[in-house]
C-alpha atoms as a PDB file:
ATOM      1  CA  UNK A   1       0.000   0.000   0.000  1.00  0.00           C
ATOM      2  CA  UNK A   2       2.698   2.811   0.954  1.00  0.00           C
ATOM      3  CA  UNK A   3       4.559   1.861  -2.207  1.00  0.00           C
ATOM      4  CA  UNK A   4       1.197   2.602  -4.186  1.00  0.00           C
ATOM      5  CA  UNK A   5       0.432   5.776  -2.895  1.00  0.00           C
ATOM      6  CA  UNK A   6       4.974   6.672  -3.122  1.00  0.00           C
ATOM      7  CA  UNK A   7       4.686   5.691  -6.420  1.00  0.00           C
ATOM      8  CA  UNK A   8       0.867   7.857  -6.930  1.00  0.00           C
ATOM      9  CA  UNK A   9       2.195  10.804  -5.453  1.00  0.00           C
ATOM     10  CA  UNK A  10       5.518  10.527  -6.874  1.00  0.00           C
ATOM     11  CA  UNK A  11       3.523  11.292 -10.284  1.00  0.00           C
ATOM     12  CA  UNK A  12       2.705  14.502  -8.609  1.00  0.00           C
ATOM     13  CA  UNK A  13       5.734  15.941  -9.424  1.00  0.00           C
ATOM     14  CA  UNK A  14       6.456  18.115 -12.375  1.00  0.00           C
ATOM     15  CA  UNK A  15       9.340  19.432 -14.565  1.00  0.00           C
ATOM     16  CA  UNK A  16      10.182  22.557 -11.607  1.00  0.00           C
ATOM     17  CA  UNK A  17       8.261  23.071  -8.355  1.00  0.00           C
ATOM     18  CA  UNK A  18       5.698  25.542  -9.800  1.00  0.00           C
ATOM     19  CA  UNK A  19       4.509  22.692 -11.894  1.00  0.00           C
ATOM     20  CA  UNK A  20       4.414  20.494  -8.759  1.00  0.00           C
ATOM     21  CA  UNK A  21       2.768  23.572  -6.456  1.00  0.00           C
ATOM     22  CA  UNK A  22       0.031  23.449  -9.577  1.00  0.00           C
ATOM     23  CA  UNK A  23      -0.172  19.634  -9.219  1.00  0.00           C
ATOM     24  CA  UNK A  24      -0.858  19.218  -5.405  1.00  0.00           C
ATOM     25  CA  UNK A  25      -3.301  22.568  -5.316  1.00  0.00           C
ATOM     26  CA  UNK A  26      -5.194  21.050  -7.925  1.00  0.00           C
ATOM     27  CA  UNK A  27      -5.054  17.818  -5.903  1.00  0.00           C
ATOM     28  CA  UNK A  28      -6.565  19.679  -2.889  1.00  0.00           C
ATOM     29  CA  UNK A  29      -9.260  21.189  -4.832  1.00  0.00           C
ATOM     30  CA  UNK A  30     -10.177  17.384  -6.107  1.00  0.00           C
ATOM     31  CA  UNK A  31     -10.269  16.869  -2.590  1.00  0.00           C
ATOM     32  CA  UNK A  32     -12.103  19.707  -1.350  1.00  0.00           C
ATOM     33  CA  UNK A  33     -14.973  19.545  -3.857  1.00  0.00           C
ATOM     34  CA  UNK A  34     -15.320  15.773  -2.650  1.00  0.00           C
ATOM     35  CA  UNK A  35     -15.622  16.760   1.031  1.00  0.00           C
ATOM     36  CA  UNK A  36     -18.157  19.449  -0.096  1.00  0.00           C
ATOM     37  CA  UNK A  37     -20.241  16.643  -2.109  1.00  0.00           C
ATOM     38  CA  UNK A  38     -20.269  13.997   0.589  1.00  0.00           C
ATOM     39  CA  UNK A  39     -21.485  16.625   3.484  1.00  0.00           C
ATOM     40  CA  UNK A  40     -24.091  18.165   1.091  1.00  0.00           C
ATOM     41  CA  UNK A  41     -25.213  14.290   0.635  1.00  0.00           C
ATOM     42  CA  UNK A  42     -24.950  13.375   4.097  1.00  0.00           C
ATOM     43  CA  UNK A  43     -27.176  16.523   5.081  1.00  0.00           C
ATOM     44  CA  UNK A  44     -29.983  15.071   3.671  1.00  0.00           C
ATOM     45  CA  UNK A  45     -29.764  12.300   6.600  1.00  0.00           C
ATOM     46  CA  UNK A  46     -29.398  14.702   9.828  1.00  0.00           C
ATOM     47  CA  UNK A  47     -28.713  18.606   8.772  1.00  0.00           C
ATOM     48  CA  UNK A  48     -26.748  19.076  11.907  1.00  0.00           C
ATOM     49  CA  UNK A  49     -22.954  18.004  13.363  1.00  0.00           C
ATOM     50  CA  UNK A  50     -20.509  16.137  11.235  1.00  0.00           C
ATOM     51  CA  UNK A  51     -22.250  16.790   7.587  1.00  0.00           C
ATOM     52  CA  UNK A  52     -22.167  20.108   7.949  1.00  0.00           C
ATOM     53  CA  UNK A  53     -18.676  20.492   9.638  1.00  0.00           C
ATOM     54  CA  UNK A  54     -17.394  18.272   6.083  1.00  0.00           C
ATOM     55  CA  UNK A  55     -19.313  20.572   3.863  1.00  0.00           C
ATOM     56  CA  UNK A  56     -17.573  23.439   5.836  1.00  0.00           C
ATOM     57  CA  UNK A  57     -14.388  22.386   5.881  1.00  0.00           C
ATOM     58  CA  UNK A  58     -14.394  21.027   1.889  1.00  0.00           C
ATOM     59  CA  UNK A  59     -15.269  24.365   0.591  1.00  0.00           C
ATOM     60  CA  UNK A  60     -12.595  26.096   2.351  1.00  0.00           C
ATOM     61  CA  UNK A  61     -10.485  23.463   1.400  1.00  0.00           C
ATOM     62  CA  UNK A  62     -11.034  24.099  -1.991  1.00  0.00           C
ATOM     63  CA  UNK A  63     -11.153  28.337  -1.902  1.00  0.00           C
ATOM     64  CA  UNK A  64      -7.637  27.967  -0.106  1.00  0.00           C
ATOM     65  CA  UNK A  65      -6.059  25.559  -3.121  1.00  0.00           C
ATOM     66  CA  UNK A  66      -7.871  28.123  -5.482  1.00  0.00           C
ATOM     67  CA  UNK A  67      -6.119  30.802  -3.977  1.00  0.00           C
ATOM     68  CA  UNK A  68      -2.873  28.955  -3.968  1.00  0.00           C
ATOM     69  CA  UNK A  69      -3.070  27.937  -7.318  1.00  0.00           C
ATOM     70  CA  UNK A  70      -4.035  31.202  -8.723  1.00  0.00           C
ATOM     71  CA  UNK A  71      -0.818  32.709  -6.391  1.00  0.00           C
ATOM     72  CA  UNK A  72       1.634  30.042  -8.271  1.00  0.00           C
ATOM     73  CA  UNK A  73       0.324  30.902 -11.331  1.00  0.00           C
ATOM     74  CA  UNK A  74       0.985  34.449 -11.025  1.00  0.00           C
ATOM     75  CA  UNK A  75       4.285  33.338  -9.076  1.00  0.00           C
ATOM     76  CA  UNK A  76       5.569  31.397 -12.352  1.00  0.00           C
ATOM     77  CA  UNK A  77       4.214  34.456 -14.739  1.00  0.00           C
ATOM     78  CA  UNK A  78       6.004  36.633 -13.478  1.00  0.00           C
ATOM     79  CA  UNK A  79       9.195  34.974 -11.637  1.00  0.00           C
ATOM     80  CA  UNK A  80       9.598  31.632 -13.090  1.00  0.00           C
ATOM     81  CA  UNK A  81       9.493  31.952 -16.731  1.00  0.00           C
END
C-alpha cells in the first residue's frame, strides 16, 4: 500500500516546483470539492454536526487551493518563466 500511494504521489511531481505547487493545489481542490459533495449528501440524513462540519471544511479546502493555485500561477508568470 505505501509503495502505491509513493509511487501515486511521486507522479505529482512536475518538470520545476511551480509545476508540482500546480499539481498538489489542484489535488486539494479534487479533494475539497469531494468533502463538499459527501457533506451536502450526508445533510440530507441529519442537517446538523458532522455533515455540515465536512461541507464546511471542503469548501474552504477548496477556496484555499484556489487561492494557492491562482498565487503560483501568477508566481511562475512573473518569476519563473
Amino acid at each position: 500500500m505505501k509503495n502505491v500511494l509513493g509511487t501515486w504521489l511521486g507522479k505529482l511531481k512536475g518538470k520545476d516546483k511551480f509545476e508540482t505547487a500546480e499539481n498538489y493545489s489542484i489535488l486539494s481542490i479534487l479533494i475539497g470539492a469531494i468533502m463538499v459533495s459527501v457533506g451536502i449528501g450526508l445533510t440530507i440524513i441529519t442537517p446538523k454536526g458532522l455533515p455540515a462540519i465536512l461541507a464546511m471544511l471542503g469548501s474552504l479546502i477548496a477556496f484555499l487551493s484556489t487561492v494557492a493555485l491562482i498565487l503560483v500561477w501568477l508566481t511562475k508568470e512573473f518569476f519563473g518563466g
